[in-house]
Protein backbone atom coordinates (compact mmCIF):
# COMPACT_ATOMS: atom_id res chain seq x y z
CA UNK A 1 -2.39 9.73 -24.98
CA UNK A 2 0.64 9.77 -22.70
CA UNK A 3 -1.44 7.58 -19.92
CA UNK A 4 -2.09 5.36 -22.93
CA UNK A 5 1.56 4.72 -23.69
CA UNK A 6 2.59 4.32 -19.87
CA UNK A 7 0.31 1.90 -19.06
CA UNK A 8 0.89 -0.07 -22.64
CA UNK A 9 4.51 -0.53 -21.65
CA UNK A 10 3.68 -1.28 -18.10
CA UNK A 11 1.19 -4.35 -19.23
CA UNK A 12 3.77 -5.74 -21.87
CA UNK A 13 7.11 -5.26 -19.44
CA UNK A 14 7.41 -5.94 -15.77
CA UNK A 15 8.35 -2.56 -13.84
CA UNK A 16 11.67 -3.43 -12.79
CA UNK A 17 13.00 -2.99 -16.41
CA UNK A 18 11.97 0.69 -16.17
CA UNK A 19 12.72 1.19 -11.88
CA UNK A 20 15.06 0.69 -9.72
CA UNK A 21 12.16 0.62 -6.38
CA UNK A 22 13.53 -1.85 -3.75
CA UNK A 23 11.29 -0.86 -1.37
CA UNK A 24 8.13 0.23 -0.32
CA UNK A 25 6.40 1.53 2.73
CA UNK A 26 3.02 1.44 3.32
CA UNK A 27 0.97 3.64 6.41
CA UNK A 28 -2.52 3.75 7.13
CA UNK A 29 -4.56 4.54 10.16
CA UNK A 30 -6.77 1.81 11.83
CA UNK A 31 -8.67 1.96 15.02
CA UNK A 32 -10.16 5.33 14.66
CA UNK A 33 -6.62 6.77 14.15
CA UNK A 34 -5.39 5.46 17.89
CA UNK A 35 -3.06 3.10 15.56
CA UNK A 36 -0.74 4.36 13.22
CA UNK A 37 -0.04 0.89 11.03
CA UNK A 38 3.18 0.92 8.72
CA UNK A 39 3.88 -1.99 5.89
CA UNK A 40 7.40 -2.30 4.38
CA UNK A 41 7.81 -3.95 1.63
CA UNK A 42 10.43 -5.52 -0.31
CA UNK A 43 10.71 -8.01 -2.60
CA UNK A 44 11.19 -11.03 -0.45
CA UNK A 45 9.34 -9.64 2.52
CA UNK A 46 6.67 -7.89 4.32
CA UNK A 47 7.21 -6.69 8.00
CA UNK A 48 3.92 -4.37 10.12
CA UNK A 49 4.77 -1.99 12.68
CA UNK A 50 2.28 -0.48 14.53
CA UNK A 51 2.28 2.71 16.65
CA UNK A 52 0.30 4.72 19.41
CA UNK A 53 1.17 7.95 19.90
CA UNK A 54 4.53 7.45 17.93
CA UNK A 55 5.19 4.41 20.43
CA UNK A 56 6.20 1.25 18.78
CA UNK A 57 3.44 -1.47 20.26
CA UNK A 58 3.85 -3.84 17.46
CA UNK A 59 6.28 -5.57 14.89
CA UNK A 60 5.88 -8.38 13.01
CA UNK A 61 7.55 -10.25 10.13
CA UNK A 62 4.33 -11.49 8.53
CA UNK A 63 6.38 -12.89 5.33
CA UNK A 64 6.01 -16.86 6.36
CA UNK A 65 2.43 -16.23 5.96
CA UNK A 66 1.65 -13.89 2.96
CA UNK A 67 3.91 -13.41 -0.10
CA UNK A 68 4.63 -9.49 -0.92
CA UNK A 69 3.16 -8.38 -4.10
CA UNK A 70 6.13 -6.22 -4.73
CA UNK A 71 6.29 -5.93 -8.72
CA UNK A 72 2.21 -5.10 -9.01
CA UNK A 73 2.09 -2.49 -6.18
CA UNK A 74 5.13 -0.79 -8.05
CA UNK A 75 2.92 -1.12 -11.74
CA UNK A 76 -0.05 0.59 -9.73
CA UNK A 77 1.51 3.19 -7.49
CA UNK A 78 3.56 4.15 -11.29
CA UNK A 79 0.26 4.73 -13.19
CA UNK A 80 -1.34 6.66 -10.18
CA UNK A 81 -1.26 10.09 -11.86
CA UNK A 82 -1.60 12.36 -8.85
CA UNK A 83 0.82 12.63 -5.86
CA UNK A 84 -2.09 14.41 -3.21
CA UNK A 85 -5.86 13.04 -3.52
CA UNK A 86 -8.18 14.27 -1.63
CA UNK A 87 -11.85 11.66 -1.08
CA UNK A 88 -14.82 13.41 0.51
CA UNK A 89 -16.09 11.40 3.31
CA UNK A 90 -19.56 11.55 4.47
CA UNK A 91 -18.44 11.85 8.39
CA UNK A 92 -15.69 13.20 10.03
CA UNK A 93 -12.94 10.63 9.40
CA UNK A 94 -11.22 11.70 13.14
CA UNK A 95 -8.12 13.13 14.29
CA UNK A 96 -4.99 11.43 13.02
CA UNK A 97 -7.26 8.84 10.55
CA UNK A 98 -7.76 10.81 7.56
CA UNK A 99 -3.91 10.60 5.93
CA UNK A 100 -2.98 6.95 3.96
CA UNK A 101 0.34 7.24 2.52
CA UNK A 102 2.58 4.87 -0.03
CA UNK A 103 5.80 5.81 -0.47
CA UNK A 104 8.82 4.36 -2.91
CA UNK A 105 12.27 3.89 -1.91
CA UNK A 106 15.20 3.38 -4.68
CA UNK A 107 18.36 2.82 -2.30
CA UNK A 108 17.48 3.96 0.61
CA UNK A 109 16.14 7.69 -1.27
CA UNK A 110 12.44 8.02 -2.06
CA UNK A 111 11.77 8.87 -4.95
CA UNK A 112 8.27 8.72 -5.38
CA UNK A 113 5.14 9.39 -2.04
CA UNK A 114 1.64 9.64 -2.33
CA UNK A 115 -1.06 10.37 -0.07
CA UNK A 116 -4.56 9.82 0.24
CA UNK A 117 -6.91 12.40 2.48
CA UNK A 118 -10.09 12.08 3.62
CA UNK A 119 -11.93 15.14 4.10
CA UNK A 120 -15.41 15.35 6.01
CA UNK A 121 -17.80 17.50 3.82
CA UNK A 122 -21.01 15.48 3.77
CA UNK A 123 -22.31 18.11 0.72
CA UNK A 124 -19.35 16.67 -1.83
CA UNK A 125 -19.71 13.56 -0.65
CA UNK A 126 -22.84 13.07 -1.73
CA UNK A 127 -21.41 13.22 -5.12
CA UNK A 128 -19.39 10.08 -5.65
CA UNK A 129 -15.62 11.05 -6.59
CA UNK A 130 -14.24 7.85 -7.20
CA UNK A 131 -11.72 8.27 -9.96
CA UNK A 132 -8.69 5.43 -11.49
CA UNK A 133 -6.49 6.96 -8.83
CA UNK A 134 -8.30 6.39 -5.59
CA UNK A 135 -9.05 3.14 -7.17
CA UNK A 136 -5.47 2.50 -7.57
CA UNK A 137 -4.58 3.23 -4.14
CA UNK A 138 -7.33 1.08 -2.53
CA UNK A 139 -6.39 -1.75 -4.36
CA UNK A 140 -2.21 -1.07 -3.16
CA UNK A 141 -4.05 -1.21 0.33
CA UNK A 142 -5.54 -4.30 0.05
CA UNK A 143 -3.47 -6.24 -1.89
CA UNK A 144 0.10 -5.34 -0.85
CA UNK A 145 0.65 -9.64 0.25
CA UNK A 146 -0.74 -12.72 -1.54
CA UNK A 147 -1.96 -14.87 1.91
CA UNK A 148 -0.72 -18.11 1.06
CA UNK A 149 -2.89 -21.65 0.78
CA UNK A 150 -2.69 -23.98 3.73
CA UNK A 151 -0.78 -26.72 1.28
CA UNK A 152 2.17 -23.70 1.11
CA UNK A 153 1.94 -23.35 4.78
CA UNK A 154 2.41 -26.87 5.50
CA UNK A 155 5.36 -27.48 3.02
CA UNK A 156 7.33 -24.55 4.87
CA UNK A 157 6.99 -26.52 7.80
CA UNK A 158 10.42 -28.05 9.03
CA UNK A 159 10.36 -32.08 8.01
CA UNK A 160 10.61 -33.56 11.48
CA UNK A 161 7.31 -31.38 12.63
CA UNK A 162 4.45 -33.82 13.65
């Protein structure tokens, strides 16, 4: 019943009447776990870092080509019920690529993190264990920027480029 109210308010009222999050960091492991990849977001922008071995290879400001999706990500990370969720993974996800993380920052404090393990057991995962909340956080993954149309692109363009 409580679920039912939260996410009735959270479909009829936009987040930020009930939050204060201004911003949002996103980390996830790609290439095996040999890349640590971290997303912040805030409402006007989305900037990737990535890391090997705690060394900063990468950083971007990818906001001229993808909008962030600032006040949905908020709505789903607030109606993920858990803070720790485990998913059983049929191989052994590798050193360093089994942890995805989303935390929320309200002035500079966060006030909300939760993370996403893979564990290898290839018994469990037989068994599918999908529930709302690893749902939830997959979708945060991949839909934390709106890429924009080519007709967007081209009207950010400066006027005198041929």
């Amino acid at each position: 019943m409580k679920n039912f109210i939260y996410i009735f308010l959270f479909t009829l009222f936009p987040l930020s009447l009930f939050s204060q999050v201004d911003e949002i960091i996103l980390q996830r492991p790609e290439m095996n776990g040999a890349v640590k990849k971290i997303i912040r977001i805030n409402k006007d922008s989305v900037q990737t870092r990535s890391y090997i071995l705690d060394s900063l290879i990468t950083e971007q400001n990818i906001t001229d080509t993808c909008k962030p999706n600032f006040d949905e990500i908020v709505r789903m990370a607030m109606l993920i019920e858990k803070d720790t969720i485990i998913q059983y993974y049929f191989r052994d996800p590798g050193y360093d690529n089994d942890t995805f993380i989303i935390s929320l920052y309200e002035k500079g404090h966060r006030i909300r993190q939760i993370t996403k393990i893979l564990v290898f057991d290839s018994e469990k995962s037989e068994k599918p264990n999908i529930d709302n909340d690893l749902i939830l956080i997959r979708n945060i993954f991949l839909s934390y920027c709106i890429n924009l149309s080519r007709q967007e692109l081209l009207k950010r363009l400066p006027k005198d480029y041929k």
